[in-house]
Protein backbone atom coordinates (compact mmCIF):
# COMPACT_ATOMS: atom_id res chain seq x y z
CA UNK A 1 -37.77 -24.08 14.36
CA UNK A 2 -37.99 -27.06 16.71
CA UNK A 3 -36.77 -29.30 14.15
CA UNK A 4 -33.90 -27.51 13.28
CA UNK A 5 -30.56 -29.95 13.85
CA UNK A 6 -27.16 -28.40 13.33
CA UNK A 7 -24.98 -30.42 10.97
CA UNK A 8 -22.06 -28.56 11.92
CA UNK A 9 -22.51 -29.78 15.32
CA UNK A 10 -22.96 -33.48 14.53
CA UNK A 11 -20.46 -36.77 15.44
CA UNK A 12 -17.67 -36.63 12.88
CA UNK A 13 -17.76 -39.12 10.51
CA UNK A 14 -14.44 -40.56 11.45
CA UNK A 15 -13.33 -42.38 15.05
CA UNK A 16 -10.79 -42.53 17.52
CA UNK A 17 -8.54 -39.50 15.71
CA UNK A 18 -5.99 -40.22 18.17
CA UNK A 19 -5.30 -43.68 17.01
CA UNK A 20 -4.64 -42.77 13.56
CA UNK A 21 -1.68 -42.27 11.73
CA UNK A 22 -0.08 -39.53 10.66
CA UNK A 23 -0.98 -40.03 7.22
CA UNK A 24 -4.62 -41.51 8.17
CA UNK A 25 -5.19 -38.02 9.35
CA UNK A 26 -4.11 -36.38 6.81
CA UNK A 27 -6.37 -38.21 3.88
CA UNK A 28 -8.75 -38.26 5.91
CA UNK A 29 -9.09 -34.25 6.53
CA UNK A 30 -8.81 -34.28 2.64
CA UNK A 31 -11.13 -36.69 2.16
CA UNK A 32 -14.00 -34.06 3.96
CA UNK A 33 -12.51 -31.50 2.58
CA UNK A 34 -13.18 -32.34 -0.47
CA UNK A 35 -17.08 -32.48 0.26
CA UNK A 36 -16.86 -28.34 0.40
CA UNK A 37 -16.35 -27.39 -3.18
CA UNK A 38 -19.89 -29.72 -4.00
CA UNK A 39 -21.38 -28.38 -1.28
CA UNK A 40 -20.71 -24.35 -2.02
CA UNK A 41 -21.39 -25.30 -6.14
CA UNK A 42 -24.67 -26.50 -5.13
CA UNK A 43 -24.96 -23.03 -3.73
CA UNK A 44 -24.39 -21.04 -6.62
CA UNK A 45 -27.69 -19.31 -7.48
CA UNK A 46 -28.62 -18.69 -3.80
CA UNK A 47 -24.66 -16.06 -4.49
CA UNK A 48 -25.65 -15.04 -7.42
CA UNK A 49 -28.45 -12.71 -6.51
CA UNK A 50 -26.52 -11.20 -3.77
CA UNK A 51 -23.74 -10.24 -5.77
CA UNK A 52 -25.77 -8.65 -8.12
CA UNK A 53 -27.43 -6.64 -5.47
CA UNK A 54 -24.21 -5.70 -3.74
CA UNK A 55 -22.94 -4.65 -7.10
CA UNK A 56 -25.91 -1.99 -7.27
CA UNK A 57 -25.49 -0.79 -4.15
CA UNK A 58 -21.99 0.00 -4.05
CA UNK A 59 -22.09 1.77 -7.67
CA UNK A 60 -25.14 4.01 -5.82
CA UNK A 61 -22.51 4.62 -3.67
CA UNK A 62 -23.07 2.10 -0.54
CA UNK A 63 -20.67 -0.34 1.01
CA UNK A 64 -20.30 -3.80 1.86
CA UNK A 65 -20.31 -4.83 5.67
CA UNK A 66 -19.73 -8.00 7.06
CA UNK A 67 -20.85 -8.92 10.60
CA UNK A 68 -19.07 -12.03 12.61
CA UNK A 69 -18.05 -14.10 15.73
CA UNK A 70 -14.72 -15.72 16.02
CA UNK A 71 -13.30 -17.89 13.07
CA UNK A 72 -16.74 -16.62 11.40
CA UNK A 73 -15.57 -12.83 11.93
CA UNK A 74 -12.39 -13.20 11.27
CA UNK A 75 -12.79 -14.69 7.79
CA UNK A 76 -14.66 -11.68 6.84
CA UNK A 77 -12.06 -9.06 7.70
CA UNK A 78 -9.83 -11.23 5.83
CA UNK A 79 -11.82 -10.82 3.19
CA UNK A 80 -12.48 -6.83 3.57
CA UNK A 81 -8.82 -6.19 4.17
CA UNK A 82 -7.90 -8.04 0.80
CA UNK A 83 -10.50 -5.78 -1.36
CA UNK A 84 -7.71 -2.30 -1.35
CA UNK A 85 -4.48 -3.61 -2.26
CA UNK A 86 -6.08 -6.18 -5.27
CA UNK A 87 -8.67 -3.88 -6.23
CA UNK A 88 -7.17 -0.33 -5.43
CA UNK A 89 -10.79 0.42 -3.67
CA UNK A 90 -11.34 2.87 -0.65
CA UNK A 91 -10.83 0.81 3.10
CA UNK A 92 -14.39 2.32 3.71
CA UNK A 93 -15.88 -0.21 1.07
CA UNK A 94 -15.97 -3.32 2.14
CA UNK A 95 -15.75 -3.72 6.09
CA UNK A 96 -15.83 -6.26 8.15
CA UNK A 97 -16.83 -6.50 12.28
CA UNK A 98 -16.17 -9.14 14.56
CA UNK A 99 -18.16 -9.36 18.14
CA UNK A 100 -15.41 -8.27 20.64
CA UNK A 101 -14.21 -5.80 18.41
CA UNK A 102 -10.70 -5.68 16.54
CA UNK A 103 -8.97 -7.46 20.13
CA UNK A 104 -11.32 -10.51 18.98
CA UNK A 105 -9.23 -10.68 15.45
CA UNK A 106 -6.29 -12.23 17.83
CA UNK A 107 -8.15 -13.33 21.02
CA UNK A 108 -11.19 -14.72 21.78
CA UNK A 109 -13.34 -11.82 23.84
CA UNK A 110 -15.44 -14.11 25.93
CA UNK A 111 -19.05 -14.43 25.73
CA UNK A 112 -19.24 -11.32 23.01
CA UNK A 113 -20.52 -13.46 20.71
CA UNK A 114 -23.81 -13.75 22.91
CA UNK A 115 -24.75 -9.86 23.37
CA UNK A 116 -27.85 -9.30 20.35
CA UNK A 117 -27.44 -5.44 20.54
CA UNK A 118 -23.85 -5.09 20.02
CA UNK A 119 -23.82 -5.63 16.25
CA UNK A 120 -26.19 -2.50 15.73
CA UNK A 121 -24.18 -0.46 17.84
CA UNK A 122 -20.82 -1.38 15.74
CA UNK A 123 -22.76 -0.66 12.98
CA UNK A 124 -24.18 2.85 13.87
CA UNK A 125 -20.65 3.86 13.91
CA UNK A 126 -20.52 3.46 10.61
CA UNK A 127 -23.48 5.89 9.68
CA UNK A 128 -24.64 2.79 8.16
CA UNK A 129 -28.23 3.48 5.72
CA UNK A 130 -30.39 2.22 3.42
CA UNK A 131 -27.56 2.04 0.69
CA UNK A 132 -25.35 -0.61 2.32
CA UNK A 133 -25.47 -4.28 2.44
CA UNK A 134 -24.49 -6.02 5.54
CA UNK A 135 -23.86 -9.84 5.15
CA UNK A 136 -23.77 -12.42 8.17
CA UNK A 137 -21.63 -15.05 8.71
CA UNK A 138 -21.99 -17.51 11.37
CA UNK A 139 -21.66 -21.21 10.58
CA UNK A 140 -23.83 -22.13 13.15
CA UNK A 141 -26.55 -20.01 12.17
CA UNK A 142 -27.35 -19.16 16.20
CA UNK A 143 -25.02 -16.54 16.52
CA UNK A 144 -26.37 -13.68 18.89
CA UNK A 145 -24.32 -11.36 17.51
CA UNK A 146 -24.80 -11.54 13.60
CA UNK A 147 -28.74 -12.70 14.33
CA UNK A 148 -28.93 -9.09 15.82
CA UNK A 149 -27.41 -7.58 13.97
CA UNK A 150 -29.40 -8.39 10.95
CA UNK A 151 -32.73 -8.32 12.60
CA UNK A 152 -32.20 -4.54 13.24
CA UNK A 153 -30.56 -4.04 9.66
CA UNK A 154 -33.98 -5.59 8.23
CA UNK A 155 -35.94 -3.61 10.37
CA UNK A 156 -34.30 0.07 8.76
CA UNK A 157 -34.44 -1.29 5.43
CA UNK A 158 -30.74 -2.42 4.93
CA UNK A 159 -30.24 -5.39 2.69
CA UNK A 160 -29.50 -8.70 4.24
CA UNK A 161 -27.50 -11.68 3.56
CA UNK A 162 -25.98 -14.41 5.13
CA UNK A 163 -23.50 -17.38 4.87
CA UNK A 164 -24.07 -20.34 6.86
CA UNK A 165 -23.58 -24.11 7.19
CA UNK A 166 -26.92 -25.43 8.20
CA UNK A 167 -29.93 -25.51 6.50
CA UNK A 168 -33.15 -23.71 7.92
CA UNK A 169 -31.31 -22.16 10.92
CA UNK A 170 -32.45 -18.58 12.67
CA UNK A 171 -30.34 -16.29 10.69
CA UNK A 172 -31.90 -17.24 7.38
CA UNK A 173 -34.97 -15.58 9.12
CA UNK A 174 -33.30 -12.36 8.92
CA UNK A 175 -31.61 -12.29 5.53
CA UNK A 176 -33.18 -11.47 2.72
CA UNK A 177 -30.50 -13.18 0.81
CA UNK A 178 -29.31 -16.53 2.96
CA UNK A 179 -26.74 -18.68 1.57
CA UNK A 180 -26.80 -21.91 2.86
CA UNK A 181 -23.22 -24.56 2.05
CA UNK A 182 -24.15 -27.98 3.70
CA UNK A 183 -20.66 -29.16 4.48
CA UNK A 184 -21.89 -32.06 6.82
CA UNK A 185 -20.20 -32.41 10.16
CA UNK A 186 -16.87 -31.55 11.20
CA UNK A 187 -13.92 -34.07 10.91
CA UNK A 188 -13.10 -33.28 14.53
CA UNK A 189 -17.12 -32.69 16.08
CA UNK A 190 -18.06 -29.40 16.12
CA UNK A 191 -14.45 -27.44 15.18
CA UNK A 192 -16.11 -25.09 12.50
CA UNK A 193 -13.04 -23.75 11.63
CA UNK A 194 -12.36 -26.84 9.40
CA UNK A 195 -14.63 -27.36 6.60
CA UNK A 196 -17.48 -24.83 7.59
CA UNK A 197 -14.31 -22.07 7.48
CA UNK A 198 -13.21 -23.46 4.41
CA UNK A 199 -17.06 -22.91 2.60
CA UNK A 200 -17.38 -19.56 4.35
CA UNK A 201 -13.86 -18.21 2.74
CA UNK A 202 -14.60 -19.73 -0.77
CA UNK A 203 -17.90 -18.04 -0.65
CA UNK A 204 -16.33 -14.76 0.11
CA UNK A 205 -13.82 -15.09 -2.46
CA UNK A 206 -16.85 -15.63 -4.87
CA UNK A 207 -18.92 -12.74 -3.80
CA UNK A 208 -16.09 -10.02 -3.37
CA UNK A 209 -14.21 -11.12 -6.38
CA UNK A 210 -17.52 -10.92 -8.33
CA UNK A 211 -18.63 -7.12 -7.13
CA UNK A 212 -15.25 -6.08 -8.16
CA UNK A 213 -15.43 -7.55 -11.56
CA UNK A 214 -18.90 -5.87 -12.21
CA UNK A 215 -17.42 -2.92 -10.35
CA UNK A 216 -14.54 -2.42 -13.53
CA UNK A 217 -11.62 -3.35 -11.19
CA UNK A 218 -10.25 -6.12 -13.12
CA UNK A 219 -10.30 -5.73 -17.28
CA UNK A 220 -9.30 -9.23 -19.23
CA UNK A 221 -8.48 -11.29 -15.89
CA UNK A 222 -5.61 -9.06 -14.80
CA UNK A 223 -6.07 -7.02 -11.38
CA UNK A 224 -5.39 -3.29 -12.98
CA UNK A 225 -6.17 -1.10 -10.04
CA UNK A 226 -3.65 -3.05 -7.56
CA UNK A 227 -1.90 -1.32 -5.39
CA UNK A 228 2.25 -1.37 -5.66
CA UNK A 229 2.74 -2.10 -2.20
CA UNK A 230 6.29 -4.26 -2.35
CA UNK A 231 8.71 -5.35 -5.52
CA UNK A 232 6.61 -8.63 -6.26
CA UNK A 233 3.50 -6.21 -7.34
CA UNK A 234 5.28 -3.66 -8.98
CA UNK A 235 6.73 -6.69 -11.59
CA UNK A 236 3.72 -7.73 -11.62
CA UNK A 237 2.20 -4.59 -12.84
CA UNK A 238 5.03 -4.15 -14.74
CA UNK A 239 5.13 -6.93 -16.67
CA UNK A 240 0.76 -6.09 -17.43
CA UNK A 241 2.12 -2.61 -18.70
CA UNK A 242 4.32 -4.54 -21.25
CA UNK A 243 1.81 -6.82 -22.74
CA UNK A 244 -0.51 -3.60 -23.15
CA UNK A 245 1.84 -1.38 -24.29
CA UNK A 246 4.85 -3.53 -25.97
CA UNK A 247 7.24 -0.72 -24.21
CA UNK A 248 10.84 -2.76 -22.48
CA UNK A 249 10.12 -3.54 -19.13
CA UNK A 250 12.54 -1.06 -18.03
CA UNK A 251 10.13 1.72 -19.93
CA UNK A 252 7.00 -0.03 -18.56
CA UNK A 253 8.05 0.33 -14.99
CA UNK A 254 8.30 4.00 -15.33
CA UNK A 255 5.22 4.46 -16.44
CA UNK A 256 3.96 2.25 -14.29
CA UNK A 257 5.93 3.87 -11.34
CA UNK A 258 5.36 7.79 -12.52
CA UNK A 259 1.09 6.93 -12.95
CA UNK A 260 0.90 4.74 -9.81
CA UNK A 261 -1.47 1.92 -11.33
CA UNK A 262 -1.87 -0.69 -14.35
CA UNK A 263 -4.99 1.26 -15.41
CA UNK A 264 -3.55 4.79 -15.00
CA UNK A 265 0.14 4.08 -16.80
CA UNK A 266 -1.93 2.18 -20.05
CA UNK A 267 -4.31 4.75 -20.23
CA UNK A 268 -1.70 7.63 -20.44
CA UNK A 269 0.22 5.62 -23.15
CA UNK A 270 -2.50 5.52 -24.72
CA UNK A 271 -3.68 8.66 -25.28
CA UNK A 272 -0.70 9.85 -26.66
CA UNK A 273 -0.26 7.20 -29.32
């Protein structure tokens, strides 16, 4: 572990910011932004495994946590709080923490990040067992919080993963399924927010879109299970009923009204053709 160097934490490869254009700094954020996608492709099969395992868990009847600090933590509530409206699943599914608590979604809690037994404790509330999956996040691959977290996870038998953006760091010690995206450094030093952020969300994306797939919440490509929470979704939906049932829109938007879901209103067309 002595020879572990953070590449997240190392001089950006571009000077004096301040001097630059307007447009300099633009193409040049793009420029190392575009270094992300490679890096999370080349971690493909390290996801793959995890989703599959997540995906048996949660049809056994377990749920997805994710444990964070900061941008890190906040990423994976995003993620968590996007899984009921496009998938129509239970908000006990797929829930994320952040060290500080929900306070910390808004405002850094200082030095939270740092305590090694909160994680457990966030998790106990939870009832959390042998059926879950927890998943840490933490760019730097240091983090107190998550590193805790997991240790004690592994230590009752809970699956283990991890995203992070350097290679052989501590938390990869505690996950049984580490996923490692070598972004490089930061274009401004050390702000992991930037490109580490950007790997961590597309990762997410990957894995919770995934689960849901294998889960049945999306048939063809078309999110059936959303839920019709304003007039942009309900077209939406509508418009799915229509190509599955060739009723008017106006007749499709009943159904889809009176049944409360894409699945529900096709099914019960269906049934009584």
């Amino acid at each position: 572990m002595n020879d572990f160097v953070k590449t997240t934490e190392q001089s950006s490869n571009h000077e004096a910011l301040e001097q630059m254009s307007t447009l300099e700094l633009l193409q040049s954020i793009n420029e190392e932004d575009q270094k992300v996608a490679v890096a999370v492709q080349k971690s493909i099969n390290q996801i793959s495994p995890l989703v599959d395992i997540i995906a048996h868990k949660l049809k056994e009847g377990g749920r997805l946590f994710y444990l964070g600090a900061g941008t890190s933590g906040r990423l994976g509530i995003v993620d968590a709080s996007e899984c009921p409206p496009t998938f129509g699943v239970s908000h006990d599914l797929v829930i994320g923490l952040i060290a500080g608590g929900d306070q910390a979604i808004r405002k850094a809690v200082e030095f939270a990040e740092d305590d090694t037994a909160q994680a457990w404790q966030d998790l106990k509330e939870y009832s959390i067992d042998t059926r879950d999956v927890v998943i840490g996040i933490a760019a730097s691959g240091t983090t107190p919080y998550v590193i805790g977290g997991l240790k004690e996870c592994q230590r009752n038998n809970i699956v283990t993963g991890c995203i992070t953006c350097n290679e052989d760091s501590p938390i990869t010690i505690f996950s049984d399924y580490p996923i490692v995206a070598l972004v490089g450094p930061e274009f401004v030093t050390g702000s992991t927010r930037m490109k580490s952020g950007t790997a961590q969300k597309l990762v997410l994306n990957m894995i919770s879109t995934s689960v849901m797939i294998k889960l049945g919440r999306v048939k063809g490509n078309r999110m059936v299970d959303m839920q019709l929470s304003n007039n942009k979704l309900v077209d939406r939906g509508t418009k799915m009923v229509m190509a599955k049932t060739k009723l008017t829109y106006e007749e499709s938007q009943k159904l889809l009204l009176q049944y409360g879901s894409v699945r529900s209103a096709v099914e019960s067309h269906q049934k009584i053709q």
